[in-house]
N, C-alpha and C. Protein backbone atom coordinates (compact mmCIF):
# COMPACT_ATOMS: atom_id res chain seq x y z
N UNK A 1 0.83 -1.19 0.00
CA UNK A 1 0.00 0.00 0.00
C UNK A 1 0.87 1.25 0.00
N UNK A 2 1.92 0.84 1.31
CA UNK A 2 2.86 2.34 1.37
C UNK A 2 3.18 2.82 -0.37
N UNK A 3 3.82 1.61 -1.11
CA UNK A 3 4.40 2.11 -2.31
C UNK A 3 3.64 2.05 -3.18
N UNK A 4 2.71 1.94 -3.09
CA UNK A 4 1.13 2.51 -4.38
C UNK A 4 0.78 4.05 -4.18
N UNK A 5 1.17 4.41 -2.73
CA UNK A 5 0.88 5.87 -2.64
C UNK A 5 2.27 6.63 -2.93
N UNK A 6 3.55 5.81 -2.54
CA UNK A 6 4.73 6.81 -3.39
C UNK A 6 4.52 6.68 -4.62
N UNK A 7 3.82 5.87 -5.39
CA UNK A 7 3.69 5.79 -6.79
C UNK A 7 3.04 6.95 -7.20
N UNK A 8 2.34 7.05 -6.90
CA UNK A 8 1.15 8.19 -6.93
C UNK A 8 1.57 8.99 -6.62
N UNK A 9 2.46 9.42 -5.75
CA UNK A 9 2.69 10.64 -5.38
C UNK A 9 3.96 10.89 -6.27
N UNK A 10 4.68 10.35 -6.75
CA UNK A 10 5.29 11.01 -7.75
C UNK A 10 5.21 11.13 -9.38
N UNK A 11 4.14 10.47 -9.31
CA UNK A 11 2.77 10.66 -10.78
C UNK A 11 2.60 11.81 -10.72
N UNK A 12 1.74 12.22 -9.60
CA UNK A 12 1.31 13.53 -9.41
C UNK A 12 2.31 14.43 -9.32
N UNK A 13 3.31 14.26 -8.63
CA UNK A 13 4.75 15.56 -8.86
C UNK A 13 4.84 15.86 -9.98
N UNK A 14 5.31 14.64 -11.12
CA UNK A 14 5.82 14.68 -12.34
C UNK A 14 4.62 15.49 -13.02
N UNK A 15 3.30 15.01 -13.06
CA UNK A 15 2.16 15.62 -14.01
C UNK A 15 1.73 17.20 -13.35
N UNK A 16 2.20 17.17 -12.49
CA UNK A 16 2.13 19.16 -11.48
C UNK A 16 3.95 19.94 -12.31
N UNK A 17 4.83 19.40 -12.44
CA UNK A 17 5.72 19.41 -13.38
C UNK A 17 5.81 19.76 -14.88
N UNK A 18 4.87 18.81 -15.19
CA UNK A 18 4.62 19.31 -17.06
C UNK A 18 3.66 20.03 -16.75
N UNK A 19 2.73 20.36 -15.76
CA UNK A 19 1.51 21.66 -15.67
C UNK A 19 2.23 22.70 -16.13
N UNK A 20 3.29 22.50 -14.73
CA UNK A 20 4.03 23.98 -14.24
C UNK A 20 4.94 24.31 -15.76
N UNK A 21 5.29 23.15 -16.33
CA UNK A 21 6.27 23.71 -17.21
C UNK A 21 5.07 24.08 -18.48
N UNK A 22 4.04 23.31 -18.90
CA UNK A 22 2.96 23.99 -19.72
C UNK A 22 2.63 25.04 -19.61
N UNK A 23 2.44 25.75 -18.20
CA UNK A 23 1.88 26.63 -18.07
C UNK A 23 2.74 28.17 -18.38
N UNK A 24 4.11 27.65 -17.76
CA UNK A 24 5.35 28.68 -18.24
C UNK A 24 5.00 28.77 -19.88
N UNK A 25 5.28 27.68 -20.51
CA UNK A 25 4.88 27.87 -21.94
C UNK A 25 3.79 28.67 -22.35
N UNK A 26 3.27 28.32 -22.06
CA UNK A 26 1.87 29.23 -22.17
C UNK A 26 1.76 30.39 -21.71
N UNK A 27 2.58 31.21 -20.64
CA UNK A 27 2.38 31.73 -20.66
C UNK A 27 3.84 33.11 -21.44
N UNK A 28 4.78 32.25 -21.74
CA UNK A 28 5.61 32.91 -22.68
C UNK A 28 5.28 32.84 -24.20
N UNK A 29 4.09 31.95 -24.63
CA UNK A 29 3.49 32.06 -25.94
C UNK A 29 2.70 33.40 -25.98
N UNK A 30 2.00 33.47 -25.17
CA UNK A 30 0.56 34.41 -24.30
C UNK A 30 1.39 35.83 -24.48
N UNK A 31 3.11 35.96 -23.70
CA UNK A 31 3.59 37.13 -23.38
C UNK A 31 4.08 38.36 -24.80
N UNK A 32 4.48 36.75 -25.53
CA UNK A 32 5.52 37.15 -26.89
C UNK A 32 3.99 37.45 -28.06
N UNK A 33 3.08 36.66 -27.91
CA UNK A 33 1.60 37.47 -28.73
C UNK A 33 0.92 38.61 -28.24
N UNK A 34 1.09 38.92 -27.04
CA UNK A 34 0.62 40.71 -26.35
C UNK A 34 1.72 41.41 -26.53
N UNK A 35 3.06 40.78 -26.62
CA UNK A 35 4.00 42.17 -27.39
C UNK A 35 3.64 42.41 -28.96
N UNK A 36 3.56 41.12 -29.55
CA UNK A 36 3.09 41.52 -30.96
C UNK A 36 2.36 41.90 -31.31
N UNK A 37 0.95 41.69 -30.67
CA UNK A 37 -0.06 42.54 -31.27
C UNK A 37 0.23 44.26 -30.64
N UNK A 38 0.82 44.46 -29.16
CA UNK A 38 0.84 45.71 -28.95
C UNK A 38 1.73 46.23 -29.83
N UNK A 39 2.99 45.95 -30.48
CA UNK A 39 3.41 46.56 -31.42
C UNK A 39 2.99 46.97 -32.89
N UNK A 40 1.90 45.42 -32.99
CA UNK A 40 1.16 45.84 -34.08
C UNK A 40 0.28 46.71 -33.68
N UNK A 41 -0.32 47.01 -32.92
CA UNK A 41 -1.09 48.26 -32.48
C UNK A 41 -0.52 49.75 -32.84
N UNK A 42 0.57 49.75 -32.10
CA UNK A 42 1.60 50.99 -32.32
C UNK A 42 2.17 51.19 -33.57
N UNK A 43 2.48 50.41 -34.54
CA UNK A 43 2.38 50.80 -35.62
C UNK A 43 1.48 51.18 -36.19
N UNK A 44 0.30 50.51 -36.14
CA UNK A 44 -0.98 50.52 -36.75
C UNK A 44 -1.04 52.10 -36.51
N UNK A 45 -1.16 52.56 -35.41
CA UNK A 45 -1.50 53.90 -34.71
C UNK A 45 -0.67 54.91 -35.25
N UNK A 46 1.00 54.57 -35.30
CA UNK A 46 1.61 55.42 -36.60
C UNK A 46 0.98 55.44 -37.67
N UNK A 47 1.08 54.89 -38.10
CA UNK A 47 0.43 55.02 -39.48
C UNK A 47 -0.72 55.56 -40.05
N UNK A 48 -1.73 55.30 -39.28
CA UNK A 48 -3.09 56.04 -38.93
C UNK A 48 -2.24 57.47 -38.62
N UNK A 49 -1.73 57.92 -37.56
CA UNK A 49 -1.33 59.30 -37.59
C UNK A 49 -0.57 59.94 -38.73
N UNK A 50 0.51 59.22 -39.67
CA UNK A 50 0.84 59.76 -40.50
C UNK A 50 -0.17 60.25 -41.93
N UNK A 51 -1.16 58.72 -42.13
CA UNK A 51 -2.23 59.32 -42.59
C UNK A 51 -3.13 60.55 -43.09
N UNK A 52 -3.45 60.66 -41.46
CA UNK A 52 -4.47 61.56 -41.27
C UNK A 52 -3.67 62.83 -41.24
N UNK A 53 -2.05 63.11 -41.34
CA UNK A 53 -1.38 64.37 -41.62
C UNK A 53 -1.32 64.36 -43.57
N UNK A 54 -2.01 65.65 -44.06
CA UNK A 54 -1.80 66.01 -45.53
C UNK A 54 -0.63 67.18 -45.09
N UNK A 55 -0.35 67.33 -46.68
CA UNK A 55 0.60 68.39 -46.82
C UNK A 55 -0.08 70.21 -46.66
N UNK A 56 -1.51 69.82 -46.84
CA UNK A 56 -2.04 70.90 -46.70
C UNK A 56 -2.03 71.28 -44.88
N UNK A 57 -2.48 70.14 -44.29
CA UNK A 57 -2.30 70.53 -42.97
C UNK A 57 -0.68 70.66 -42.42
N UNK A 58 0.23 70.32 -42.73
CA UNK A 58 1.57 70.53 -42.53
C UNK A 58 2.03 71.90 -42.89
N UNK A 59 1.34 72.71 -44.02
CA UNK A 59 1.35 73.56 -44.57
C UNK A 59 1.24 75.08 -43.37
N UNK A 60 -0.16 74.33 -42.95
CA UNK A 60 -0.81 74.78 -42.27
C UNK A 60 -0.15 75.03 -40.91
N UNK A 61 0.49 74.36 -40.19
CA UNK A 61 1.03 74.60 -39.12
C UNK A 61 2.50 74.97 -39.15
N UNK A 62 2.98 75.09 -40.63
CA UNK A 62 4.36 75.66 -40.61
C UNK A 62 3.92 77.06 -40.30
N UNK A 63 3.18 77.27 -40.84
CA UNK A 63 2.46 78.96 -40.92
C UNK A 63 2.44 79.35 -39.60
N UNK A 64 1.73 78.27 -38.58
CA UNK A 64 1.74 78.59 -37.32
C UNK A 64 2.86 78.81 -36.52
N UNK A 65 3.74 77.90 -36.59
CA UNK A 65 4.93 78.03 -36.30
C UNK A 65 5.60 79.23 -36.92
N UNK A 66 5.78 79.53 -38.20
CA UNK A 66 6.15 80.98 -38.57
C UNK A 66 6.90 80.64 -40.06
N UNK A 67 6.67 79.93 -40.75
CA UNK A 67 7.52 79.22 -42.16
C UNK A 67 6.31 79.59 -43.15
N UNK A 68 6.77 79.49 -44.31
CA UNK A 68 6.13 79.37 -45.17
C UNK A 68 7.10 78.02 -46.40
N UNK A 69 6.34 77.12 -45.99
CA UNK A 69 7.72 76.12 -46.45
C UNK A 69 7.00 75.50 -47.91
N UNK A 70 7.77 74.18 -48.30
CA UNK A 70 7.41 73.59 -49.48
C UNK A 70 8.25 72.07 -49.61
N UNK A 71 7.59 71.42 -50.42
CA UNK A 71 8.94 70.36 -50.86
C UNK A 71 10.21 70.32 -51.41
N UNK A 72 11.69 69.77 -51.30
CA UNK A 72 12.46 70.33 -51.86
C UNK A 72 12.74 69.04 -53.31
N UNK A 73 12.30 69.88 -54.56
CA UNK A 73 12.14 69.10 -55.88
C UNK A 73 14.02 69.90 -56.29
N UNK A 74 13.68 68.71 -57.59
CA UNK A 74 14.94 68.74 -58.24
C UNK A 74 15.91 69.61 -58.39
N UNK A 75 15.22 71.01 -58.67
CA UNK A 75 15.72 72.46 -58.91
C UNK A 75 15.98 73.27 -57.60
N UNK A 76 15.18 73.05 -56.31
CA UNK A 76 16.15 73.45 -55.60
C UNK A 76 17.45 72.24 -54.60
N UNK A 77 17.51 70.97 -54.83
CA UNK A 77 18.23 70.25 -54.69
C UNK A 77 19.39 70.94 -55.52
N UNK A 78 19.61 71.33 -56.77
CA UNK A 78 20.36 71.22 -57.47
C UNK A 78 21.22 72.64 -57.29
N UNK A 79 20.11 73.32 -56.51
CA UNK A 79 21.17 74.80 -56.52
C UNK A 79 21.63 74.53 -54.56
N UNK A 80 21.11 73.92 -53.80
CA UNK A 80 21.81 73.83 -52.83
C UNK A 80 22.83 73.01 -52.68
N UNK A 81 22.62 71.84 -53.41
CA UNK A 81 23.76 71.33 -54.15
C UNK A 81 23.91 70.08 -52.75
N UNK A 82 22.42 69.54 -52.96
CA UNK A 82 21.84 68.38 -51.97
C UNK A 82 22.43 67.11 -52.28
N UNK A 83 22.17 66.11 -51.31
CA UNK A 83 22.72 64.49 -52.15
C UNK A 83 21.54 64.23 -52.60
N UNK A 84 20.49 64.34 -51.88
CA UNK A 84 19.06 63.97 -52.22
C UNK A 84 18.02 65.06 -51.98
N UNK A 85 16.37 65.06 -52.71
CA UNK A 85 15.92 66.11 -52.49
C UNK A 85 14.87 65.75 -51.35
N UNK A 86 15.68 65.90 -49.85
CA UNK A 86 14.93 65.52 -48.92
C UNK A 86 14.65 66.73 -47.99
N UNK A 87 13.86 66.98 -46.85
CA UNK A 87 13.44 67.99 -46.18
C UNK A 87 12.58 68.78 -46.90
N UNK A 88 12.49 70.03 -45.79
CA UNK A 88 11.59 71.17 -46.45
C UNK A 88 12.59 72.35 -46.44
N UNK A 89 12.00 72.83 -47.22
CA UNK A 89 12.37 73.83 -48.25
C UNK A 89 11.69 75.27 -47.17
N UNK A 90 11.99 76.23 -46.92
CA UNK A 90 11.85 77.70 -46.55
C UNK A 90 11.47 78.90 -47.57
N UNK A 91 10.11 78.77 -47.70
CA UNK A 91 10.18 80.19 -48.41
C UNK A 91 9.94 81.60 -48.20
N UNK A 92 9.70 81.71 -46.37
CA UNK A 92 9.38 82.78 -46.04
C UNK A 92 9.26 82.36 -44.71
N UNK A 93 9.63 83.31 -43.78
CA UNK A 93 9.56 83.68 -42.76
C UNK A 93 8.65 84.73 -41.73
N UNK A 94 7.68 84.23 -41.47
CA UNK A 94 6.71 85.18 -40.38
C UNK A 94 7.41 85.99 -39.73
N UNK A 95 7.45 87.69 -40.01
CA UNK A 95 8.05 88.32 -38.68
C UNK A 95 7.23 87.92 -37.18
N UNK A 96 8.22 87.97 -35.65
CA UNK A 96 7.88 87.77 -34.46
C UNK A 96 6.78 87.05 -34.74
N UNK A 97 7.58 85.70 -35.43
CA UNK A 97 7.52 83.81 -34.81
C UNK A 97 8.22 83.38 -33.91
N UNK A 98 7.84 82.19 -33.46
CA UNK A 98 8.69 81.52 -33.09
C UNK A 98 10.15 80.92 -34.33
N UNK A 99 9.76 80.61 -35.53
CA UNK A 99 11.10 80.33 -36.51
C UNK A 99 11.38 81.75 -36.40
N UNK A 100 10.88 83.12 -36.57
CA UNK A 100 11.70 84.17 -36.62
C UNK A 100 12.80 84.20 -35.53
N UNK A 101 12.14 84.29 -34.09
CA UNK A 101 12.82 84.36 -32.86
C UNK A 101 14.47 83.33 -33.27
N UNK A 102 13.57 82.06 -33.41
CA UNK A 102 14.69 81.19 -33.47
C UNK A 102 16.21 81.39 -34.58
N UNK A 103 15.77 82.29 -35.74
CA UNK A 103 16.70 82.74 -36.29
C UNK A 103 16.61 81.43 -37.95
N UNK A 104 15.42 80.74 -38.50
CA UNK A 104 15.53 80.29 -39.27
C UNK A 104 15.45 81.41 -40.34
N UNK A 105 16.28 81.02 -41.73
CA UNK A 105 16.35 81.51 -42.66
C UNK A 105 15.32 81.36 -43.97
N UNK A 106 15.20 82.09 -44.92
CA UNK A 106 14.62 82.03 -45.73
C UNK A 106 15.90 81.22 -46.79
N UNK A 107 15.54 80.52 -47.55
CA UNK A 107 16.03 79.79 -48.47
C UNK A 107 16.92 78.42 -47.42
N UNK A 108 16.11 78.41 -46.23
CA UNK A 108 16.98 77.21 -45.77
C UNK A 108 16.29 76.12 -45.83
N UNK A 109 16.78 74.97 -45.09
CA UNK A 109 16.28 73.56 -45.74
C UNK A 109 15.84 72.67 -44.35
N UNK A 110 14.72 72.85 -43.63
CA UNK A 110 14.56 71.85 -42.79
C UNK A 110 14.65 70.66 -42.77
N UNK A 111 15.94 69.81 -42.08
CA UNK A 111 16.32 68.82 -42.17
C UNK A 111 15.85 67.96 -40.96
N UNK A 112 15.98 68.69 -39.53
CA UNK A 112 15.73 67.91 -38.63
C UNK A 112 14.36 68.49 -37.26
N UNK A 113 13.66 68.05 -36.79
CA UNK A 113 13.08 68.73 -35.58
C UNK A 113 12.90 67.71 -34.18
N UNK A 114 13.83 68.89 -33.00
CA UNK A 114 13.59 67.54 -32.34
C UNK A 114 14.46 66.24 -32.11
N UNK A 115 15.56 66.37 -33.50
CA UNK A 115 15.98 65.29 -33.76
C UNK A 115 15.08 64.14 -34.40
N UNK A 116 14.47 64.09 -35.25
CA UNK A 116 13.57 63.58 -35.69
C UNK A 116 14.22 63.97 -37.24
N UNK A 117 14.75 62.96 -38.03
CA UNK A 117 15.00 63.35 -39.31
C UNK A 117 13.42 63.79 -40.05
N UNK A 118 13.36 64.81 -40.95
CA UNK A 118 12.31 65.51 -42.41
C UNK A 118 13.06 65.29 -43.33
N UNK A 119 11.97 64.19 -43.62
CA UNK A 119 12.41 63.69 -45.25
C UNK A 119 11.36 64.66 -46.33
N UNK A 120 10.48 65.07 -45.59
CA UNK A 120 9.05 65.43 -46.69
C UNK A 120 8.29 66.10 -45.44
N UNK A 121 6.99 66.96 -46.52
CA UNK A 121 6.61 67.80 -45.87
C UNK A 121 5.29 67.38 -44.87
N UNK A 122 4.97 66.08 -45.31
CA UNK A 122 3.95 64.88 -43.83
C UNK A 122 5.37 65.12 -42.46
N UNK A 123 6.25 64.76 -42.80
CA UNK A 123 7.55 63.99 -41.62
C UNK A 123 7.41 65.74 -40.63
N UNK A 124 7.54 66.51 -41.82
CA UNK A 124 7.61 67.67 -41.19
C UNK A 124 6.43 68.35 -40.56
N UNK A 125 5.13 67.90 -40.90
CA UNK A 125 3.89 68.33 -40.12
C UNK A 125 3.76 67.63 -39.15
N UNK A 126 4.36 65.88 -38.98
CA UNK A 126 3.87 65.39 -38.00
C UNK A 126 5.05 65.79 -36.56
N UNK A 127 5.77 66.39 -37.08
CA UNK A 127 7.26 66.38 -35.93
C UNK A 127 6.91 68.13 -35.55
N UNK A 128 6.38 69.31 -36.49
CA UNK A 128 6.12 70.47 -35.87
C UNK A 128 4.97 70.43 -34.94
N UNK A 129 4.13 69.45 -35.05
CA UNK A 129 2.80 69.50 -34.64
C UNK A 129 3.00 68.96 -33.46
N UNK A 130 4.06 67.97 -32.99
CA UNK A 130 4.42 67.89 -32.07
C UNK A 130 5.37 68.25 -30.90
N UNK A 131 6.48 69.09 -31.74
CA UNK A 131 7.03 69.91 -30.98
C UNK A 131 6.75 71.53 -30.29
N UNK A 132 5.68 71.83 -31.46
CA UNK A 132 5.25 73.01 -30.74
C UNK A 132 4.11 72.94 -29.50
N UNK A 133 4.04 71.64 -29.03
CA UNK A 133 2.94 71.73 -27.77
C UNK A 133 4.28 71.40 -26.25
N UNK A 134 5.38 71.60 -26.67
CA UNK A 134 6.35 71.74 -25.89
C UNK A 134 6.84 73.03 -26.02
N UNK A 135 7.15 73.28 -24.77
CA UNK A 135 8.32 74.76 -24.63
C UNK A 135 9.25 74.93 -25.44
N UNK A 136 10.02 73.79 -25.59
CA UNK A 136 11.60 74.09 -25.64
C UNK A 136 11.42 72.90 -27.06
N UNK A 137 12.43 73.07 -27.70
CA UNK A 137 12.68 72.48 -29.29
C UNK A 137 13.37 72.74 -30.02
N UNK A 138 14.31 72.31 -30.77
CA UNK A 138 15.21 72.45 -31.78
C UNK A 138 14.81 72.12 -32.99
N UNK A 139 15.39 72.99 -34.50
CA UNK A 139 14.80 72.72 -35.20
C UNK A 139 16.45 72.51 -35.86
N UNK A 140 17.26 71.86 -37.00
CA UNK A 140 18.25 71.83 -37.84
C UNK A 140 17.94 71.88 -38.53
N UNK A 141 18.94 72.99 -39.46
CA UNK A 141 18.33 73.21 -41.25
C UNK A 141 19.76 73.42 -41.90
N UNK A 142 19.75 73.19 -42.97
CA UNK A 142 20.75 73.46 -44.25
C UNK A 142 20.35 74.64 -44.80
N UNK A 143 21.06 75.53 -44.46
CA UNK A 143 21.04 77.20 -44.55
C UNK A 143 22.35 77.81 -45.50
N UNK A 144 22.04 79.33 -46.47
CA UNK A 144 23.34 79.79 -46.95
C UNK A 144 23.86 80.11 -45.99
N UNK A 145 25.52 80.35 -45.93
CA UNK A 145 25.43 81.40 -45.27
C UNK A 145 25.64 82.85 -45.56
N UNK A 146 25.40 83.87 -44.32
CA UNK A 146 25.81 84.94 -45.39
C UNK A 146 26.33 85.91 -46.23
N UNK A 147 25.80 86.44 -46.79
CA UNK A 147 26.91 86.66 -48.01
C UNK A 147 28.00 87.49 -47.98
N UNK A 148 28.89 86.96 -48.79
CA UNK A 148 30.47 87.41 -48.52
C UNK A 148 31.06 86.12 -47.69
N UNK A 149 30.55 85.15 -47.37
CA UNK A 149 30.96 83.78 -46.49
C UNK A 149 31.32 82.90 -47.29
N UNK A 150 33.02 82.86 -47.41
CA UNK A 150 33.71 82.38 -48.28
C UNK A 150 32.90 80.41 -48.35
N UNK A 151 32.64 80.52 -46.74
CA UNK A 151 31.62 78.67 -46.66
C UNK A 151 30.78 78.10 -47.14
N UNK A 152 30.02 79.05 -47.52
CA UNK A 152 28.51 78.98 -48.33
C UNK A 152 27.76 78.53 -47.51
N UNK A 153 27.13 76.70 -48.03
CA UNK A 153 26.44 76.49 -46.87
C UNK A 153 26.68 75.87 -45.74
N UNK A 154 25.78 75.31 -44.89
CA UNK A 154 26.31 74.94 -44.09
C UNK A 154 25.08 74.50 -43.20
N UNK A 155 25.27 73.65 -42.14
CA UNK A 155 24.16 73.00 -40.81
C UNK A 155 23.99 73.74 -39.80
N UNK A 156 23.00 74.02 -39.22
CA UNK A 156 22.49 75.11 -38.07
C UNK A 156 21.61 74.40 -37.61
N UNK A 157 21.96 74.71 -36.11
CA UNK A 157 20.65 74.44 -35.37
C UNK A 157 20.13 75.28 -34.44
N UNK A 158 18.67 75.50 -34.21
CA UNK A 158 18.07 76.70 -33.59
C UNK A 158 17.40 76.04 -32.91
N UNK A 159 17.41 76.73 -31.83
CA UNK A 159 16.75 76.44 -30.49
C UNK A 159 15.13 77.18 -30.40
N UNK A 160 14.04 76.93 -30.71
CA UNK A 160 13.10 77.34 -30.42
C UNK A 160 12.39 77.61 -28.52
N UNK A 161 12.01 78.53 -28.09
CA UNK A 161 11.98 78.86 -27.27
C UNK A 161 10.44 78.56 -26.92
N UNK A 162 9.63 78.95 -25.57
CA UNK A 162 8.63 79.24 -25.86
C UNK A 162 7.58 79.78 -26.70
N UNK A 163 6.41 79.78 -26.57
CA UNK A 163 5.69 81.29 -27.21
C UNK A 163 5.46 81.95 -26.94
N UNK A 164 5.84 83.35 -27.87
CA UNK A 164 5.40 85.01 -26.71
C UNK A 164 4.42 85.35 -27.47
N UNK A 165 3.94 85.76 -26.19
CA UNK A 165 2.55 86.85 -26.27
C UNK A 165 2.64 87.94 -26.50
């Protein structure tokens, strides 16, 4: 009798064993499919946000910010003398903006905000739209410099400040 119940009792160890180790499984199958779908979520959710940004609304909030910007196509790639025709393009400057304050140029080339590379003028609505609900922000651009500057162009970065009233 004694050894019908050690029998049993290490039946039952062993089968509480493959539970315990099923259940680990299961629950590292369980862990590694709620990271994937949450990442598929978070992409999903990029994407949906890049979406729902047009160039008209990017447009739109350069203005706010203080730019009057554009895409940079072949012809002005070719006179800034780009590798590629990536970022935005500057065609005007809002007096007492924030880009004024900050000291961006007209004919310069928004490359970065934030640190956030601008490839195009979506990259660049979705990265102003988010840096201007912060205080503090940097913007990098490919700027001349000016004239009589044996360097020409060259990389700048401006510190955007608050907003004044």
């Amino acid at each position: 009798m004694r050894l019908s119940c050690e029998r049993t009792a290490i039946r039952i160890h062993r089968l509480f064993n493959c539970a315990l180790c099923s259940a680990r499984s299961l629950l590292l199958v369980l862990s590694v499919l709620m990271l994937a779908v949450s990442g598929g979520i978070q992409t999903a959710l990029a994407a949906a946000e890049a979406e729902a940004m047009t160039e008209e609304e990017a447009i739109r909030l350069g203005e706010e910010f203080g730019v009057a910007v554009g895409a940079v196509d072949e012809e002005i790639q070719k006179e800034l003398k780009l590798q590629q025709p990536q970022g935005v393009a500057v065609f005007e400057v809002i007096g007492n903006s924030r880009a004024d304050y900050a000291g961006i140029k007209v004919r310069s080339v928004i490359k970065e905000i934030d640190k956030k590379e601008i490839r195009n003028i979506v990259d660049f609505g979705l990265a102003i739209k988010k840096a201007m609900k912060e205080c503090n922000f940097t913007v990098g651009t490919y700027e001349p410099a000016d004239p009589g500057d044996p360097v020409g162009w060259g990389v700048n970065f401006h510190f955007v400040g608050c907003k004044r009233d």
